[in-house]
Protein backbone atom coordinates (compact mmCIF):
# COMPACT_ATOMS: atom_id res chain seq x y z
CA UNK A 1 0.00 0.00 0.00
CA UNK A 2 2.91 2.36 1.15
CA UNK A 3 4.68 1.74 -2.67
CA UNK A 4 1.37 2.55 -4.08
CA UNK A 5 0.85 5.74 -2.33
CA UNK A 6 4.53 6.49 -3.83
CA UNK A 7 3.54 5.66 -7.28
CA UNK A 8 0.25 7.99 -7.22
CA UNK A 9 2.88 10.94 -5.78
CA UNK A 10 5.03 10.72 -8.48
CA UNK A 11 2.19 10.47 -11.60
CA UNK A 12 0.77 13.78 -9.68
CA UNK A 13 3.63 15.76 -9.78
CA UNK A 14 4.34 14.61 -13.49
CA UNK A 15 1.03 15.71 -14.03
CA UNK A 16 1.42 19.10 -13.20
CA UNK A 17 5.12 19.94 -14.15
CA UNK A 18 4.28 19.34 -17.56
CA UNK A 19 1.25 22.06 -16.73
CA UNK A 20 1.46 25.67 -16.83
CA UNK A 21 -0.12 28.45 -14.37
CA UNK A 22 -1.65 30.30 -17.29
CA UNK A 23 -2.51 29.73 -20.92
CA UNK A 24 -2.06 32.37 -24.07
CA UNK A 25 -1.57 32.83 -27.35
CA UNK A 26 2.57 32.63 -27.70
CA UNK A 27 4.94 35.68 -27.80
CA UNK A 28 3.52 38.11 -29.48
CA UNK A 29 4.40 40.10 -32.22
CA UNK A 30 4.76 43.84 -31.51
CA UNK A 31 5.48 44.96 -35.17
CA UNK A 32 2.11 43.24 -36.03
CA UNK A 33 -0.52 46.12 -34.34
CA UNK A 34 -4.21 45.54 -35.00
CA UNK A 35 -6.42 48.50 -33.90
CA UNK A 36 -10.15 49.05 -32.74
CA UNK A 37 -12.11 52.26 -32.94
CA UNK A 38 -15.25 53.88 -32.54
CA UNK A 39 -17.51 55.51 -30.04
CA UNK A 40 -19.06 55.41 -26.56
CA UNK A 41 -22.78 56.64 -25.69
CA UNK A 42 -24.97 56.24 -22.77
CA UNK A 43 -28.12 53.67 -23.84
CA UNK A 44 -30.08 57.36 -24.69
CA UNK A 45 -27.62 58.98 -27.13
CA UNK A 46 -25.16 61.28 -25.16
CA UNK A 47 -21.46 60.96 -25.90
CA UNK A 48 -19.07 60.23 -23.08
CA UNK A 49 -16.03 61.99 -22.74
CA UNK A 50 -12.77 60.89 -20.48
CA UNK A 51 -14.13 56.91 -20.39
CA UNK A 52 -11.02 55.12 -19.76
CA UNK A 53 -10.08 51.69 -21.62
CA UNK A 54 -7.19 49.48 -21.27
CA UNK A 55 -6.18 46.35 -22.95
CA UNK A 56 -5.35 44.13 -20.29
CA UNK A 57 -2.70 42.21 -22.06
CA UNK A 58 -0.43 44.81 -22.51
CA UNK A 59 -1.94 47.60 -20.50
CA UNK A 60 -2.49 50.02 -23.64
CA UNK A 61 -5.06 52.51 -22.63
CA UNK A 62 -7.26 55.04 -24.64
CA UNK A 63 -9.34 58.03 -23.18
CA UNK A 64 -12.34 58.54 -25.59
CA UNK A 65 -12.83 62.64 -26.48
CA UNK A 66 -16.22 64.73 -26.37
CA UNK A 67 -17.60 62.93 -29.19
CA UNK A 68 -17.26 59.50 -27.19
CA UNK A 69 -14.17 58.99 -29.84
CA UNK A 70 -11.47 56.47 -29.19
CA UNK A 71 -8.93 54.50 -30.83
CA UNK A 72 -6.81 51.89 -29.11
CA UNK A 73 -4.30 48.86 -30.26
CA UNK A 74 -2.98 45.96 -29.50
CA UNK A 75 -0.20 43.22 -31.14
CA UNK A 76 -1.90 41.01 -33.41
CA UNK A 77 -3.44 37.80 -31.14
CA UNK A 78 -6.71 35.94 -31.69
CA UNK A 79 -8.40 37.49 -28.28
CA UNK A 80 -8.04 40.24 -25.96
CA UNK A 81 -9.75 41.48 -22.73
CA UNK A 82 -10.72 44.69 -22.78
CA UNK A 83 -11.27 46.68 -20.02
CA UNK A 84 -14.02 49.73 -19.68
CA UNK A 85 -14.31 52.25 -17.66
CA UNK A 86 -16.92 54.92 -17.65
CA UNK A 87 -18.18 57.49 -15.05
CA UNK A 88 -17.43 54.78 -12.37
CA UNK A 89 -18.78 51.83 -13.94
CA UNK A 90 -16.36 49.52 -15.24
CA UNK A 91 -16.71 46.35 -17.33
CA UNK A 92 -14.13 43.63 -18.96
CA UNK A 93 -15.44 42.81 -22.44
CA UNK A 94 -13.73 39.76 -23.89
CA UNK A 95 -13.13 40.26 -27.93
CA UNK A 96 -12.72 36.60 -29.44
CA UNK A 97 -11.88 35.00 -32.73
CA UNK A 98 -9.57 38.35 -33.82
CA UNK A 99 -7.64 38.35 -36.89
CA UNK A 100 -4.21 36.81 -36.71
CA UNK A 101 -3.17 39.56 -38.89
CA UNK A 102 -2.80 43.09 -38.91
CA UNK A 103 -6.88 44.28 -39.04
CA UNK A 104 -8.99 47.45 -38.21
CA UNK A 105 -12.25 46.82 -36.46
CA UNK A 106 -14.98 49.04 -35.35
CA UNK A 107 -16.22 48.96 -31.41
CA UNK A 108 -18.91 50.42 -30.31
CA UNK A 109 -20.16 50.38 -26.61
CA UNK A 110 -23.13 51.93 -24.81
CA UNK A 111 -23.55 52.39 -20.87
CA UNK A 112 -26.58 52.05 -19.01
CA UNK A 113 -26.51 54.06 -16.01
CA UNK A 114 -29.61 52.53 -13.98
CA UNK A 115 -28.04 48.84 -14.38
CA UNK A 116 -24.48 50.18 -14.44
CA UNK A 117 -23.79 48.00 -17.03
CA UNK A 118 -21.61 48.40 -20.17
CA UNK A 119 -22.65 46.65 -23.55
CA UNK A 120 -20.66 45.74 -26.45
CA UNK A 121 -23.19 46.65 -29.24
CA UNK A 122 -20.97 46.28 -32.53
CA UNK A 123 -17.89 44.53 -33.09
CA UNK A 124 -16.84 44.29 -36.89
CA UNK A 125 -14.11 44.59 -38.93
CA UNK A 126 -13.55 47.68 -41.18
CA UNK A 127 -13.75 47.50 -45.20
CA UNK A 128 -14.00 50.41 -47.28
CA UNK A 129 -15.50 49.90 -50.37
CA UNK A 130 -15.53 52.35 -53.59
CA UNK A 131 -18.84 53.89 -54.08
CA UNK A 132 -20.98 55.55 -57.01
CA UNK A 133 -18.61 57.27 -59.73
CA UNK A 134 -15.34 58.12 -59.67
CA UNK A 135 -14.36 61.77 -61.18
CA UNK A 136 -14.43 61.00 -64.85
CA UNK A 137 -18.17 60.09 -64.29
CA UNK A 138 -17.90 56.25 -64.94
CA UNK A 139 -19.43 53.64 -62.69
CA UNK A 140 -16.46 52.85 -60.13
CA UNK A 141 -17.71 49.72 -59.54
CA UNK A 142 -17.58 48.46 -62.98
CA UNK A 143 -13.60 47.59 -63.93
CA UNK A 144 -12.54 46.01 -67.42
CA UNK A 145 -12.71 42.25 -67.43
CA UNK A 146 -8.83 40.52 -66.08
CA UNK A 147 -7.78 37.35 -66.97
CA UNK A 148 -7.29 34.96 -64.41
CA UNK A 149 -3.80 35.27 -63.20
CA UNK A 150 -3.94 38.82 -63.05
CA UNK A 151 -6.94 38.51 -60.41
CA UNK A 152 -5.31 36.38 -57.98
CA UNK A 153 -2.54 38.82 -58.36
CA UNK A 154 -4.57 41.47 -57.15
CA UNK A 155 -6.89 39.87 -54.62
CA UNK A 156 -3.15 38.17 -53.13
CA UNK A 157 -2.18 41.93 -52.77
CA UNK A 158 -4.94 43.11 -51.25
CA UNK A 159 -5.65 40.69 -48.63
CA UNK A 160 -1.67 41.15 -47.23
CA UNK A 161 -1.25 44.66 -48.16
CA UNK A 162 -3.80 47.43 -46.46
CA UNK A 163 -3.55 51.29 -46.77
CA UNK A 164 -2.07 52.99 -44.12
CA UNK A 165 -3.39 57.09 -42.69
CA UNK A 166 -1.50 58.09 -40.10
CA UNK A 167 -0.68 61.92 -39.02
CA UNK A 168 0.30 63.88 -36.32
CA UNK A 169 -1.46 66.75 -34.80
CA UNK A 170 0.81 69.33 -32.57
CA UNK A 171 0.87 73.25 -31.57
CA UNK A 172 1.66 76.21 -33.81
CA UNK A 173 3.75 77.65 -31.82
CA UNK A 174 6.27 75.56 -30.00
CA UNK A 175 4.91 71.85 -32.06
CA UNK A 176 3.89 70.24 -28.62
CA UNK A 177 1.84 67.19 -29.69
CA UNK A 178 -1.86 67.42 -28.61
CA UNK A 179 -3.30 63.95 -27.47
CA UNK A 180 -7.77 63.25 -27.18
CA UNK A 181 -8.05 65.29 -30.91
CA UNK A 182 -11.15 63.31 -32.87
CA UNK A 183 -9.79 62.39 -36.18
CA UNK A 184 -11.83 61.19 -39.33
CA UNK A 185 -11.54 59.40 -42.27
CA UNK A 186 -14.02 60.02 -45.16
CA UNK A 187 -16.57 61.43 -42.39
CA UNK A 188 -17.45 57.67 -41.08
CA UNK A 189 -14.38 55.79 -39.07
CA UNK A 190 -12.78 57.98 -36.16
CA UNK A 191 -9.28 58.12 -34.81
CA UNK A 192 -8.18 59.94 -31.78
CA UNK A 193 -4.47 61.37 -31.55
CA UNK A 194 -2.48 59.38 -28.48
CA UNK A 195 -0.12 60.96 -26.54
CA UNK A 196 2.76 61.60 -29.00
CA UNK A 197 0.17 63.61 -30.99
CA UNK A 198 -0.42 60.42 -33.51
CA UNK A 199 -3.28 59.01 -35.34
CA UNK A 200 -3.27 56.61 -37.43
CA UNK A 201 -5.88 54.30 -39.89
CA UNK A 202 -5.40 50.71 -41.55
CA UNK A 203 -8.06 49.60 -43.84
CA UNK A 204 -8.11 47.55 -46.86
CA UNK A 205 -9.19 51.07 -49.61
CA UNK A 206 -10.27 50.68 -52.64
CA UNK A 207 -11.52 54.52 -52.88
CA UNK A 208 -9.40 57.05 -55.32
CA UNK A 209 -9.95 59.85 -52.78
CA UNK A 210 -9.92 60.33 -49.20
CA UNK A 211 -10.76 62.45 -46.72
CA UNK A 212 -9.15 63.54 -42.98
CA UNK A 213 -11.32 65.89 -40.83
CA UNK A 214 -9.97 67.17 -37.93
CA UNK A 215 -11.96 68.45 -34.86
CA UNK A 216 -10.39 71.08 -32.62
CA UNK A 217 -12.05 73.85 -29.78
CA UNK A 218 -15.24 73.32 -31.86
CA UNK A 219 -14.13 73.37 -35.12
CA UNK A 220 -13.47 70.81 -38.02
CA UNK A 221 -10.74 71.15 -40.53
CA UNK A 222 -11.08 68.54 -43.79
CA UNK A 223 -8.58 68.16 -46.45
CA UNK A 224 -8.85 65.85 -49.06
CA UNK A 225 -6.38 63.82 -50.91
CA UNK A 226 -6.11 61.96 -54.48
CA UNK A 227 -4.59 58.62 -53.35
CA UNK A 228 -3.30 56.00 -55.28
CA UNK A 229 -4.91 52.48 -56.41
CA UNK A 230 -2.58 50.10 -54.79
CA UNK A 231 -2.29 49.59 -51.28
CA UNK A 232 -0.39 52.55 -50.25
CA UNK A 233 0.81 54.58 -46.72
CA UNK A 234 -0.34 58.61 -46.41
CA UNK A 235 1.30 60.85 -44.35
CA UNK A 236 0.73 63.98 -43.15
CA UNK A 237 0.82 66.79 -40.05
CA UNK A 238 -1.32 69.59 -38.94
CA UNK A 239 -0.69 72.48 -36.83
CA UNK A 240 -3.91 73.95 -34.74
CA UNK A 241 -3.28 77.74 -33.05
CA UNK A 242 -3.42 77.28 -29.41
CA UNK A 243 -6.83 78.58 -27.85
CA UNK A 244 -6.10 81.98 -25.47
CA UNK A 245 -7.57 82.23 -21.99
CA UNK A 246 -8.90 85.71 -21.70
CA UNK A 247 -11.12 87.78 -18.99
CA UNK A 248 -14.66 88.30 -19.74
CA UNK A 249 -14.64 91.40 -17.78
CA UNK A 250 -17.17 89.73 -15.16
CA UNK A 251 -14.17 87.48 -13.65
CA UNK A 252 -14.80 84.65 -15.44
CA UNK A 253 -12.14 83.13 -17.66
CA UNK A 254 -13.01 82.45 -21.24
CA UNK A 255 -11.10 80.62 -24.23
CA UNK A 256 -11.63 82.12 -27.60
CA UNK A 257 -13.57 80.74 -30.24
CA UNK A 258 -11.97 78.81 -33.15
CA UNK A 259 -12.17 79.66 -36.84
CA UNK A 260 -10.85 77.09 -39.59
CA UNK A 261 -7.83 78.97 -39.94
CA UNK A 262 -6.43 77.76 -36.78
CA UNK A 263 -5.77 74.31 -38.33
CA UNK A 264 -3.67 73.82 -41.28
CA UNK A 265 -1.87 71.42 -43.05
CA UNK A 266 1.56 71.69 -43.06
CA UNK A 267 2.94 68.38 -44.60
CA UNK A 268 1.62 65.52 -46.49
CA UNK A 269 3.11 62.73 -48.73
CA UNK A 270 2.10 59.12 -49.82
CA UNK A 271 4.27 56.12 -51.00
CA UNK A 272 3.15 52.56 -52.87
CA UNK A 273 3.50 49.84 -49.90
């Protein structure tokens, strides 16, 4: 009896050395970011500003902006737990079944203040498709028949290659970056600058043109851009004039009002990936 309690001891402890404490997805890849975007709205419409979330993998974190904006990344893995935090409710939402490649999704969450609760109402990846004509009038949908090779050519390049936006946003006068500044492409998917000033878009694009709007002390600069067919990476930086604090005369301090001229593009250029 004594030998077989010996025997069981040993198969136990076999057992669980080949075990581990936790389980994961491997080492991941850092130079492989995906990234999720979108907004954040209580369950009857209103924006939230300052909600807090935070990959808990890696501890990224985003801060959404007045419009309930926010943009937020993570290395490439097939799950991720994010975390939620919102006028002091907080919530983990799990986000399964990712991409084990580079991808762009849209997230959208509402909070519902009377169950404190926090709901993950879309979760998708992003595609942008051409639409109606392009500028010489002609159906943009409708492309000259390929032969077969050429095809699988192109549909090869365009499920590894994906257009890349990315800018930075910083100060007129002594180029300090500005982080929480809502950023958006063709008027639909939103960005929001991080702390180094940056934003930054991936999406499979199949447009000819594109559009960046960028909202600052209540107004919205757009500039639009002629981009190229193939996958390709666009570049750019704006400048915004720092708002001035002034007295009202009653005691009260007041910052001035923004015009369109207080955001301008000083750089842009695109490359072919």
């Amino acid at each position: 009896m004594k030998f077989c309690k010996i025997i069981l001891l040993l198969l136990v402890s076999f057992v669980f050395s080949c075990g581990g404490g936790t389980t994961g997805t491997g080492e991941l890849d850092l130079d492989s970011l995906s990234t999720g975007s979108g907004t954040i709205k209580s369950i009857d419409g209103n924006f939230i500003d300052q909600a807090k979330l935070t990959v808990l993998e890696t501890g990224e974190t985003a801060l959404s902006d007045s419009a309930g904006n926010f943009n937020i990344s993570w290395p490439t893995q097939e799950s991720i737990n994010l975390l939620v935090e919102a006028n002091g409710i907080e919530k983990t939402i799990p986000l399964n079944d990712l991409a084990l490649e580079e991808e762009s999704y849209d997230i959208n969450l509402e909070v519902d203040f009377e169950s404190e609760d926090i709901v993950l109402v879309s979760f998708d990846i992003k595609v942008i498709e051409d639409e109606g004509e392009d500028e010489g009038g002609e159906d943009a949908g409708v492309s000259p028949p390929k032969d077969t090779e050429e095809q699988n050519i192109d549909a090869n390049s365009q499920t590894e290659k994906r257009s890349i936006f990315n800018g930075f946003i910083v100060y007129q006068d002594d180029k300090e970056p500005i982080s929480g500044i809502g950023v958006k492409l063709n008027n639909s998917i939103t960005s929001v600058t991080n702390a180094e000033g940056k934003f930054s878009f991936k999406q499979v694009y199949k447009k000819r043109t594109a559009s960046i709007s960028v909202t600052f002390n209540g107004v919205t600069k757009k500039e639009t851009f002629k981009v190229p067919e193939k996958a390709f990476e666009l570049s750019m930086v704006f400048e915004v004039k720092r708002p001035v604090s002034m007295n009202d005369g009653n005691g009260n301090v007041v910052t001035s009002v923004g015009s369109s001229d207080d955001i301008k593009l000083v750089s842009s250029s695109k490359e072919i990936r």
